[in-house]
PDB file of N, CA and C in Angstrom:
ATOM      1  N   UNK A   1     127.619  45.705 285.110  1.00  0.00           N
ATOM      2  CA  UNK A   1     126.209  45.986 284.944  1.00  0.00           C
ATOM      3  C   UNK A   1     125.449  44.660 284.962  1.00  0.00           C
ATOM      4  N   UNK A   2     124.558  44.764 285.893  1.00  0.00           N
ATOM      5  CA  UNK A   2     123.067  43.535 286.077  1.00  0.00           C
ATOM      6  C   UNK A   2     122.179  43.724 285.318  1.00  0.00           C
ATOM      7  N   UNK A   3     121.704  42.851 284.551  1.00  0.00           N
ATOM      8  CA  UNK A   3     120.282  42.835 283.638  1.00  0.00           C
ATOM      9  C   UNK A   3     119.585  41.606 284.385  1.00  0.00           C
ATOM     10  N   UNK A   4     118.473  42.178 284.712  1.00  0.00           N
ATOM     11  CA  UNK A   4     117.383  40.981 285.328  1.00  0.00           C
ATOM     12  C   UNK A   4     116.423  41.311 284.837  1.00  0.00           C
ATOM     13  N   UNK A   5     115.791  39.854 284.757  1.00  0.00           N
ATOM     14  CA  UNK A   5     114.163  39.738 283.964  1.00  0.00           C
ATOM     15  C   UNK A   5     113.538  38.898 285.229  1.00  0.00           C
ATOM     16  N   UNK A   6     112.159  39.520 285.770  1.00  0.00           N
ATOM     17  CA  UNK A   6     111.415  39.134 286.415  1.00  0.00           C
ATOM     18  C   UNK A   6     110.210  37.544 285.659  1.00  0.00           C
ATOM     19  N   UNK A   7     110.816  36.788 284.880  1.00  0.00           N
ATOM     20  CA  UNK A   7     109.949  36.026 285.015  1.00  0.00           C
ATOM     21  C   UNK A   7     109.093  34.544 285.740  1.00  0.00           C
ATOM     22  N   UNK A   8     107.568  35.280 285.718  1.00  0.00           N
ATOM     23  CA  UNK A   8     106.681  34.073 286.725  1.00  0.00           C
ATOM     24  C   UNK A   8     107.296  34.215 287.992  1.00  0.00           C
ATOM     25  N   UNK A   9     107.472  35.166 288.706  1.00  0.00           N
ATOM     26  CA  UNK A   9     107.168  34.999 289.898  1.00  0.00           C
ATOM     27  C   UNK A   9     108.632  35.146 290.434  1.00  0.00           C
ATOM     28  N   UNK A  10     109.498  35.358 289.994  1.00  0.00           N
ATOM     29  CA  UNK A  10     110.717  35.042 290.984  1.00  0.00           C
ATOM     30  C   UNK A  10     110.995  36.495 291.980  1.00  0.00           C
ATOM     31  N   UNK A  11     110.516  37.873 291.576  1.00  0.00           N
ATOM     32  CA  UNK A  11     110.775  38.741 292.452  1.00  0.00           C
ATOM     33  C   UNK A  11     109.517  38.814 292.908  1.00  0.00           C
ATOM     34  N   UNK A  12     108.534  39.047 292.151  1.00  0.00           N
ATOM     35  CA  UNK A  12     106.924  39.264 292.121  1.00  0.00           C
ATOM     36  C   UNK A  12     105.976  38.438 292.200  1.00  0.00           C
ATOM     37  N   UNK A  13     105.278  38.348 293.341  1.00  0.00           N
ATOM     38  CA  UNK A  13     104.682  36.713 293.085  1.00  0.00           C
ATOM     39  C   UNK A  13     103.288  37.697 292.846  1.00  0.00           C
ATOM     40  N   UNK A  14     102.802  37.151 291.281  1.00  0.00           N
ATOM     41  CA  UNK A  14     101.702  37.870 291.051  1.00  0.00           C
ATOM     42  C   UNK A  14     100.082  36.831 290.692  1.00  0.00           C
ATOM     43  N   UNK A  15     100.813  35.655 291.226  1.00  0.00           N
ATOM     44  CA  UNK A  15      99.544  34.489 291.548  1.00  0.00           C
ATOM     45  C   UNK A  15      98.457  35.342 292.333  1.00  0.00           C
ATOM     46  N   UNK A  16      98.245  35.962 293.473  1.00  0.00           N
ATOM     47  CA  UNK A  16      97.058  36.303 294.069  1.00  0.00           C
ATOM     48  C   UNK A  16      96.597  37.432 293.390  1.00  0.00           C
ATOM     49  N   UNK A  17      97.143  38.698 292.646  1.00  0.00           N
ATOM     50  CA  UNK A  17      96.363  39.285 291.277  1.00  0.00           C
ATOM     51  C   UNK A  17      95.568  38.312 290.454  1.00  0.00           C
ATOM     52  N   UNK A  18      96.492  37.837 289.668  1.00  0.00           N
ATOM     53  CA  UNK A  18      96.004  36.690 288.622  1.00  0.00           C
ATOM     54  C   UNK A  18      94.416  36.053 289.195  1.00  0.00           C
ATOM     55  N   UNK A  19      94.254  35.626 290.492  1.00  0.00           N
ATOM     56  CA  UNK A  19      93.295  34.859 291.178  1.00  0.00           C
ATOM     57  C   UNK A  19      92.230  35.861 291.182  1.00  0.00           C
ATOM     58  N   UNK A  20      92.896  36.644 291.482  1.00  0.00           N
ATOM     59  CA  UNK A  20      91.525  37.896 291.766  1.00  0.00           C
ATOM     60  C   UNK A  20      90.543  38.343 290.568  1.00  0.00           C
ATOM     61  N   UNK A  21      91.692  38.560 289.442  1.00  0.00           N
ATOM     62  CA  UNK A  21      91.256  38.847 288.226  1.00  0.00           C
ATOM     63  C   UNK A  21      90.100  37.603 287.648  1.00  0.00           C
ATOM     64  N   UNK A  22      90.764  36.200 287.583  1.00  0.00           N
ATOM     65  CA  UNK A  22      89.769  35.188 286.962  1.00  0.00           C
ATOM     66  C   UNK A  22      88.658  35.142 287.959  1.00  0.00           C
ATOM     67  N   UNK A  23      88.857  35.363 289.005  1.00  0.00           N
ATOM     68  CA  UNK A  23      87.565  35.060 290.115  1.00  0.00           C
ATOM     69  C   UNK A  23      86.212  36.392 289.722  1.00  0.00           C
ATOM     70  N   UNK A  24      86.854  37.423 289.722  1.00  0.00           N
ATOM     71  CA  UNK A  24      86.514  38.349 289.186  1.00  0.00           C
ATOM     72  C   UNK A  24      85.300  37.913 287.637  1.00  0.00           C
ATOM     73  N   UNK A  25      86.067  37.628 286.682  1.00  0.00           N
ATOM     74  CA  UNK A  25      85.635  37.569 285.444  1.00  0.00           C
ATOM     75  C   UNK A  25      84.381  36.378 285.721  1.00  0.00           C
ATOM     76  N   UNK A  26      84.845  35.520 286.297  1.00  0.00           N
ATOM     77  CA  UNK A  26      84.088  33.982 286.831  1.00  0.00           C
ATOM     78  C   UNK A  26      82.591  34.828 287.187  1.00  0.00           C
ATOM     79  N   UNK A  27      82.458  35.710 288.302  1.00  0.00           N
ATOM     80  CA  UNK A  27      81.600  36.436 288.774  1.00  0.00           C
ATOM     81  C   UNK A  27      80.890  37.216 287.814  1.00  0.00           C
ATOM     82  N   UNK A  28      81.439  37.856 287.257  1.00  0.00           N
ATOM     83  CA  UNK A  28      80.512  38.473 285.813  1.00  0.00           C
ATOM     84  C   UNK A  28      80.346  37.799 284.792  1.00  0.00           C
ATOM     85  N   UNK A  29      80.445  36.403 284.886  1.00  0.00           N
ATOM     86  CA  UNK A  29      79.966  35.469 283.653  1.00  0.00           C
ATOM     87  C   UNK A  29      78.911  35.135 284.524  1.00  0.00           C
ATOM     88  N   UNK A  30      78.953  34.448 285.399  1.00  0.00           N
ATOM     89  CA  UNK A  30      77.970  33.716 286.401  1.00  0.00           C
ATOM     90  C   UNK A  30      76.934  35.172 286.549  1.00  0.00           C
ATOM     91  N   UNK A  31      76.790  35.965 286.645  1.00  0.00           N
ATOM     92  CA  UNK A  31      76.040  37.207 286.856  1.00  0.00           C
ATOM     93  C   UNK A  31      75.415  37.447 285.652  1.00  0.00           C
ATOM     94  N   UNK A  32      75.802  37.239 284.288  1.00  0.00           N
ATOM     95  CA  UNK A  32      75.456  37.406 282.935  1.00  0.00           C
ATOM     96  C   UNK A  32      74.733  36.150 282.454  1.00  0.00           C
ATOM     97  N   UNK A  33      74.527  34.865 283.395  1.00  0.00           N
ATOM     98  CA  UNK A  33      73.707  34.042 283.082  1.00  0.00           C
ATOM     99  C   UNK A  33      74.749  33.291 282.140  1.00  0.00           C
ATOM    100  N   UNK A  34      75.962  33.388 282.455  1.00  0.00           N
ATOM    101  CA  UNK A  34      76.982  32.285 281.324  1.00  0.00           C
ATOM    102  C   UNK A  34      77.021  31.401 282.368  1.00  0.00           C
ATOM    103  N   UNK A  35      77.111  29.885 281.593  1.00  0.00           N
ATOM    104  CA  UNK A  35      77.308  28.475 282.596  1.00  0.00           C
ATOM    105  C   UNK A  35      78.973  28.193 282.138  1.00  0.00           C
ATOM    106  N   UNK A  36      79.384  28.495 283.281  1.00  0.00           N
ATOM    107  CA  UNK A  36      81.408  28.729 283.115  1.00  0.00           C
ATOM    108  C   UNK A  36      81.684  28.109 284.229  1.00  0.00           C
ATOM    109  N   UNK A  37      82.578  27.285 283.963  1.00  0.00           N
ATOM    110  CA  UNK A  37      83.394  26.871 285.697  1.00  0.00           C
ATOM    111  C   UNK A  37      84.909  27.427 285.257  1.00  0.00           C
ATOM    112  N   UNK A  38      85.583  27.622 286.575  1.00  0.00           N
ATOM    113  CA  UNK A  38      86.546  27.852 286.437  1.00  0.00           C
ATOM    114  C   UNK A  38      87.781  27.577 285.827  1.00  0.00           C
ATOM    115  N   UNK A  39      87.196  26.309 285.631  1.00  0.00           N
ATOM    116  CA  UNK A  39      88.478  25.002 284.746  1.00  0.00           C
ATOM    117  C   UNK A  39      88.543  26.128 283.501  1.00  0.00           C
ATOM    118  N   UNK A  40      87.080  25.966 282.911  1.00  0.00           N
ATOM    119  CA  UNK A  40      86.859  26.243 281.684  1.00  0.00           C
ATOM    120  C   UNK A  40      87.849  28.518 281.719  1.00  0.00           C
ATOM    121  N   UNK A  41      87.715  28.660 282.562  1.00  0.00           N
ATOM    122  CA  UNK A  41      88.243  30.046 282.499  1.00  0.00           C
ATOM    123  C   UNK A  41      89.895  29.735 282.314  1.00  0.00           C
ATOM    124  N   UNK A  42      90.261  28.673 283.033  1.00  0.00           N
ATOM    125  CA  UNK A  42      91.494  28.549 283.225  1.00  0.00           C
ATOM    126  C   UNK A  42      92.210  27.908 281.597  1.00  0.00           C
ATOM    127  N   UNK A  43      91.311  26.940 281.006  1.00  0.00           N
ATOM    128  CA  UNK A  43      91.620  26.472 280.082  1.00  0.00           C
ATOM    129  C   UNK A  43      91.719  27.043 279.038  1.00  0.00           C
ATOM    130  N   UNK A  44      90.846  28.378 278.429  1.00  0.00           N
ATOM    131  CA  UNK A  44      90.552  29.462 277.760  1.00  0.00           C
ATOM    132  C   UNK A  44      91.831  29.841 277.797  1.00  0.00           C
ATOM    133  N   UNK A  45      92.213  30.743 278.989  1.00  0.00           N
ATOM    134  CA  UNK A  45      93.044  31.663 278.932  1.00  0.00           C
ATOM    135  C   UNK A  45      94.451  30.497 278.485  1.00  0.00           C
ATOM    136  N   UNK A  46      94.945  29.412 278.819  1.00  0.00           N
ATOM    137  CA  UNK A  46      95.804  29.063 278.584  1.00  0.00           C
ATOM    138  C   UNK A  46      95.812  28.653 276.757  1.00  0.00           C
ATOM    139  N   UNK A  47      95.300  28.114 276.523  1.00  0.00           N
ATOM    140  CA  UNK A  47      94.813  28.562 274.948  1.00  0.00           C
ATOM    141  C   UNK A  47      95.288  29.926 274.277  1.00  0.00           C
ATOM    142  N   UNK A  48      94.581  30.866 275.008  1.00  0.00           N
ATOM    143  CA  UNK A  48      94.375  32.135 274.233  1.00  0.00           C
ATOM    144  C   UNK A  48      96.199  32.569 274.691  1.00  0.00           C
ATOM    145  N   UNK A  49      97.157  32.119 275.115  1.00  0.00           N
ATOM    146  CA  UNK A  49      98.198  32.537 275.573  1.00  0.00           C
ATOM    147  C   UNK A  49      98.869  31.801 274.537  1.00  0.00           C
ATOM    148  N   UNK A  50      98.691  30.506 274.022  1.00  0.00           N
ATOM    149  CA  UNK A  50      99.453  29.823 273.531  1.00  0.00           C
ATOM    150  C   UNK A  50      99.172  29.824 271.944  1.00  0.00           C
ATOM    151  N   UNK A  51      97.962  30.797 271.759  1.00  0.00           N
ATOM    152  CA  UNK A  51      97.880  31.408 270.284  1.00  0.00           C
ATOM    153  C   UNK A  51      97.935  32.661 270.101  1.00  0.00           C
ATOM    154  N   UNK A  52      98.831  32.996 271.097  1.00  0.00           N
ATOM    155  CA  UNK A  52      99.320  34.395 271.430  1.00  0.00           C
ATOM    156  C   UNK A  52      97.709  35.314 270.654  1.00  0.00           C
ATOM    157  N   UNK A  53      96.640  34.960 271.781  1.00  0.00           N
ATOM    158  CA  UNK A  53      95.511  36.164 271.491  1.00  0.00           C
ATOM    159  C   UNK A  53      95.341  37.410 272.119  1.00  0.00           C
ATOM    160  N   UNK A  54      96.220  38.095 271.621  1.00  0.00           N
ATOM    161  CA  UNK A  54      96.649  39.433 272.945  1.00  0.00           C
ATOM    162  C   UNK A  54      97.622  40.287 272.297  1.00  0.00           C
ATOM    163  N   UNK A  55      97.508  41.431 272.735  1.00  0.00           N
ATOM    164  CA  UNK A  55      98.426  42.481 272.245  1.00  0.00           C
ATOM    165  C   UNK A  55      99.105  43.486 273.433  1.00  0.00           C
ATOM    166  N   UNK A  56      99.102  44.513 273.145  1.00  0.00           N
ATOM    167  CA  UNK A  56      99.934  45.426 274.064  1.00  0.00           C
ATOM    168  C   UNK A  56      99.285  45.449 275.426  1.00  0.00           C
ATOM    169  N   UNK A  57      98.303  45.456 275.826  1.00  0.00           N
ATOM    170  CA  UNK A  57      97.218  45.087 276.842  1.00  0.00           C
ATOM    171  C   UNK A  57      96.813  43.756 277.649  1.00  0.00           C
ATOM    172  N   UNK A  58      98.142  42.652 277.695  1.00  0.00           N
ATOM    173  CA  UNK A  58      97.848  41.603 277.917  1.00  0.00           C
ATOM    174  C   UNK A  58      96.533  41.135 278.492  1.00  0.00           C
ATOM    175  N   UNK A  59      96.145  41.499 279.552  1.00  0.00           N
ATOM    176  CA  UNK A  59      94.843  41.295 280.798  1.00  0.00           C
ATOM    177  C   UNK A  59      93.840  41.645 279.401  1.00  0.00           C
ATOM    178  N   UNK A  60      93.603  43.047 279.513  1.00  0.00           N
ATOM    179  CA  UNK A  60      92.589  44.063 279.004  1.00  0.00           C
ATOM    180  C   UNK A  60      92.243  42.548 277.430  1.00  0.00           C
ATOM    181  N   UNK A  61      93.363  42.488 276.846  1.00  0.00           N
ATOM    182  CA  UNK A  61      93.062  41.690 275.382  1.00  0.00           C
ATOM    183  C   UNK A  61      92.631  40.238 276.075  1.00  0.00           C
ATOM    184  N   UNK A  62      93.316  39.277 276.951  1.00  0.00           N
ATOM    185  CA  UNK A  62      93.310  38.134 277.233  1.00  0.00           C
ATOM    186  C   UNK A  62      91.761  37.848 277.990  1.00  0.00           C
ATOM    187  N   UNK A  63      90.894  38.752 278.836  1.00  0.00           N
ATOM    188  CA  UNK A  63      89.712  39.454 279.282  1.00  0.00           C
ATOM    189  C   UNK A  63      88.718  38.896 277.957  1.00  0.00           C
ATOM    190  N   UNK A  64      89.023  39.810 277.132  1.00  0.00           N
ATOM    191  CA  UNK A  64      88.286  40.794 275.995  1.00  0.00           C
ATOM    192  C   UNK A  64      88.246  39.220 275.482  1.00  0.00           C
ATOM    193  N   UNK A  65      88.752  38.809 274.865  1.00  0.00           N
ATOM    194  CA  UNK A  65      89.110  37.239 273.789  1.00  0.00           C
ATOM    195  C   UNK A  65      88.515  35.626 274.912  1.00  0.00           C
ATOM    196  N   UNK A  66      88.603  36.064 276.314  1.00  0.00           N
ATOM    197  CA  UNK A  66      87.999  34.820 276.912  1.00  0.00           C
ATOM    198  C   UNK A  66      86.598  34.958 276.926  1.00  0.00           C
ATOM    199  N   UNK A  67      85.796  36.235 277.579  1.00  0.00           N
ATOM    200  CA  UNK A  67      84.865  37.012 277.537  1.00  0.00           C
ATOM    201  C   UNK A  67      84.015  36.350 276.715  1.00  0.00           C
ATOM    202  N   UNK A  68      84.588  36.953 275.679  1.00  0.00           N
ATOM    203  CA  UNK A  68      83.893  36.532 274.163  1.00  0.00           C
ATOM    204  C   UNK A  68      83.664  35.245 274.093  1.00  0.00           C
ATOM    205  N   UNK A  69      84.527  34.463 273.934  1.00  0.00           N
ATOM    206  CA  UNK A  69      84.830  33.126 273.495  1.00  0.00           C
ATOM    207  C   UNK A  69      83.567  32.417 274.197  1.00  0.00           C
ATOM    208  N   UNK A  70      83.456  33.038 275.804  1.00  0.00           N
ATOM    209  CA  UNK A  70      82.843  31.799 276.462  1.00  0.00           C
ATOM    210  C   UNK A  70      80.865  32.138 276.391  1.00  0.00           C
ATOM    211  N   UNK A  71      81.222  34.261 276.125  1.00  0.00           N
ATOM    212  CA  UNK A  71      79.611  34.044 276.109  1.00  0.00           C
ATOM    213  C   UNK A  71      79.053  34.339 274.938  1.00  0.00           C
ATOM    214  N   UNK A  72      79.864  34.103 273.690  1.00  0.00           N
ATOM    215  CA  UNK A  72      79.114  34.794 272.082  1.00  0.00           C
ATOM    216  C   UNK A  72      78.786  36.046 272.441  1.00  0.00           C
ATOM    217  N   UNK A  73      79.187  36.987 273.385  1.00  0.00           N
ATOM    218  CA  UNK A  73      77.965  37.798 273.117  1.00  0.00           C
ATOM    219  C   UNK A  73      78.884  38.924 273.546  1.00  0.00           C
ATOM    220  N   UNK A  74      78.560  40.752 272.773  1.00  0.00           N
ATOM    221  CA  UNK A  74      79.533  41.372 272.395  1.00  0.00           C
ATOM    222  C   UNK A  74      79.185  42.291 273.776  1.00  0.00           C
ATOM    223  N   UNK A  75      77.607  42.182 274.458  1.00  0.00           N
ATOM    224  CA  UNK A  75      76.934  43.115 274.832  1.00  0.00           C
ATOM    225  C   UNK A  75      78.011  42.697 276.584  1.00  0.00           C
ATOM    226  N   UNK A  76      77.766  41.462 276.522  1.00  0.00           N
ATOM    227  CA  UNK A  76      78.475  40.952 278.036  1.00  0.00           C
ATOM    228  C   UNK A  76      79.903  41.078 278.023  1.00  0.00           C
ATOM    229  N   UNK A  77      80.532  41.101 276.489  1.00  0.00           N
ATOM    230  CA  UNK A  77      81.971  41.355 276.794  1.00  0.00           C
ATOM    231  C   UNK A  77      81.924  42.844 276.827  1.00  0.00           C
ATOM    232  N   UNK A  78      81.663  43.048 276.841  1.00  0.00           N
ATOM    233  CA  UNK A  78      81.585  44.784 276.809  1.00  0.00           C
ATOM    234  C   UNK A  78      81.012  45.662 278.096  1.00  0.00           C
ATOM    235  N   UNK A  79      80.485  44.645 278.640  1.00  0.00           N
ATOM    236  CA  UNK A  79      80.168  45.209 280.347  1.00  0.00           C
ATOM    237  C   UNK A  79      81.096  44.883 281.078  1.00  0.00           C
ATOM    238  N   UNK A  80      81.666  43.624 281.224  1.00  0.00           N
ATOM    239  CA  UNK A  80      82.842  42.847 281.363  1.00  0.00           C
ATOM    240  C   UNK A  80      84.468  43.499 281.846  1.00  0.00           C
ATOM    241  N   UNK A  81      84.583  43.964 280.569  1.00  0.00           N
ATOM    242  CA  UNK A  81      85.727  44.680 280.529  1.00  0.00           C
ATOM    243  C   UNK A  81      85.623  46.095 280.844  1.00  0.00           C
ATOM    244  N   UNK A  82      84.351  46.985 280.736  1.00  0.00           N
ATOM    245  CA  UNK A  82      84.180  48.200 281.141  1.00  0.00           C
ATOM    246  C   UNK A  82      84.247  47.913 282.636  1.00  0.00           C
ATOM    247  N   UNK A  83      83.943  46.538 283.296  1.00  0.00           N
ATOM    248  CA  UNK A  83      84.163  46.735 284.975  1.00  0.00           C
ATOM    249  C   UNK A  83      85.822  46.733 284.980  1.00  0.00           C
ATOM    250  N   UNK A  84      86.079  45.289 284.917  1.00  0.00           N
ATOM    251  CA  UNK A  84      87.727  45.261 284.596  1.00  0.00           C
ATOM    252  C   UNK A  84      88.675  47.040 284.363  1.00  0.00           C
ATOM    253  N   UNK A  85      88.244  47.636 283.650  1.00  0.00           N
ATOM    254  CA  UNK A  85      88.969  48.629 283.276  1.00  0.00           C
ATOM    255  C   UNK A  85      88.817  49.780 284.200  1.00  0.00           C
ATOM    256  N   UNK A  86      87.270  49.932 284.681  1.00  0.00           N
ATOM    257  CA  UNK A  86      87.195  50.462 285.661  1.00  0.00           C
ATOM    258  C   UNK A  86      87.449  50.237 287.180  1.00  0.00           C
ATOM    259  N   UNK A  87      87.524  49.174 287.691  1.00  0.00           N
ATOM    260  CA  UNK A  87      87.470  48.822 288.780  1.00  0.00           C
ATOM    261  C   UNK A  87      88.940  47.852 288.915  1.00  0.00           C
ATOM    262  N   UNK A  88      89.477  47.316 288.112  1.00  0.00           N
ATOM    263  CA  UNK A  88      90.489  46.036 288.075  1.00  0.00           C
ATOM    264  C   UNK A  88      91.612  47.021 287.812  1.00  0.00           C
ATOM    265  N   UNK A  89      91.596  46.869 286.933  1.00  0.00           N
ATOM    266  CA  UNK A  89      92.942  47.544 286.180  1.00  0.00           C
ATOM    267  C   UNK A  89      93.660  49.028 286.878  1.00  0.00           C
ATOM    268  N   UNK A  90      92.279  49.889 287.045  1.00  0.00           N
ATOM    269  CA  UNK A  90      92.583  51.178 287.613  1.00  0.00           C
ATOM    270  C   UNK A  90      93.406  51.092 289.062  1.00  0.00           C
ATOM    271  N   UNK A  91      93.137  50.091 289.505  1.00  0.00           N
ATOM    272  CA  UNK A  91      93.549  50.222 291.250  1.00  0.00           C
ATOM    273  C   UNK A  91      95.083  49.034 290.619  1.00  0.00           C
ATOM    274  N   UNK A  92      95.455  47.994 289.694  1.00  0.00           N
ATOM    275  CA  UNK A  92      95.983  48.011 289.497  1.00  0.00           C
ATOM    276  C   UNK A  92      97.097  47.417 289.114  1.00  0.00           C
ATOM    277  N   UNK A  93      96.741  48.164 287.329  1.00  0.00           N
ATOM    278  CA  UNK A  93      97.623  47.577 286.288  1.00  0.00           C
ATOM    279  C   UNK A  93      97.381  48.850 285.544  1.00  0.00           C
ATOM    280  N   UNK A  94      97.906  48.692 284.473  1.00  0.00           N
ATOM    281  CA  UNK A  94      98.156  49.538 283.132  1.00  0.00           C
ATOM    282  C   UNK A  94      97.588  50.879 283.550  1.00  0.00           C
ATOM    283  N   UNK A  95      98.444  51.325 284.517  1.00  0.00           N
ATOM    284  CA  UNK A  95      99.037  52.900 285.121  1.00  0.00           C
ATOM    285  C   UNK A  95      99.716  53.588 284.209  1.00  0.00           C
ATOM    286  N   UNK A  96      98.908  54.813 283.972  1.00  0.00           N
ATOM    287  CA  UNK A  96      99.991  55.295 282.454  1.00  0.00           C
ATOM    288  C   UNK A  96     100.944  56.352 283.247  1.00  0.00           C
ATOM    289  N   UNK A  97     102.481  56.734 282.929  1.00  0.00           N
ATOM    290  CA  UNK A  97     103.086  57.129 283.482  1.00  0.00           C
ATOM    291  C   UNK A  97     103.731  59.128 283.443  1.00  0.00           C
ATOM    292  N   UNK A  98     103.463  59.452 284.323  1.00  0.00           N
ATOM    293  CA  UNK A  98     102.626  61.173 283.918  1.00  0.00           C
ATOM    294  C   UNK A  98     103.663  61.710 284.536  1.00  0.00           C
ATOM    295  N   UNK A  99     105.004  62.037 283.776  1.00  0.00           N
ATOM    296  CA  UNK A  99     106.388  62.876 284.313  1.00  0.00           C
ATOM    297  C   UNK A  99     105.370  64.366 285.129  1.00  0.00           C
ATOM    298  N   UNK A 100     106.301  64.344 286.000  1.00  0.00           N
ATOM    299  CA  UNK A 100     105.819  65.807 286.935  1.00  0.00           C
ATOM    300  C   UNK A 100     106.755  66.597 286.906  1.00  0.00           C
TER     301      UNK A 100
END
């Protein structure tokens, strides 16, 4: 019996998600009148990974906690992630799994 763990990329290269997602978020800060460069998105999230700010929802929490962080404000994280959840996630990540 084989046990394999997919980590960072060795079966799945999931760098061009990842890109899409921060480019994404970058766009609805810049749209919300937040002054963000990308460094600063990139630097956030590596932070918020390394104080493990996230729960069962990695994206959805790691989103939710940069969001915040960069615009104080509950009204923009909250439009934010209602796109993300609607539009990001749905096409695809956190697919819930519906036996037939």
């Amino acid at each position: 019996m084989w046990v394999f763990f997919d980590l960072g990329g060795t079966l799945l290269d999931e760098e061009p998600f990842i890109s899409l997602v921060f480019k994404e978020i970058y766009r609805m800060l810049v749209e919300h009148d937040i002054k963000v460069h990308m460094d600063d998105i990139y630097e956030k999230v590596e932070e918020l990974v390394f104080t493990r700010r996230y729960g069962d929802y990695f994206f959805t929490d790691i989103i939710e906690n940069l969001c915040f962080d960069l615009s104080q404000d509950k009204e923009v994280t909250s439009s934010i992630i209602s796109y993300y959840k609607s539009r990001i996630a749905n096409q695809y990540l956190e697919k819930k799994f519906i036996p037939t």
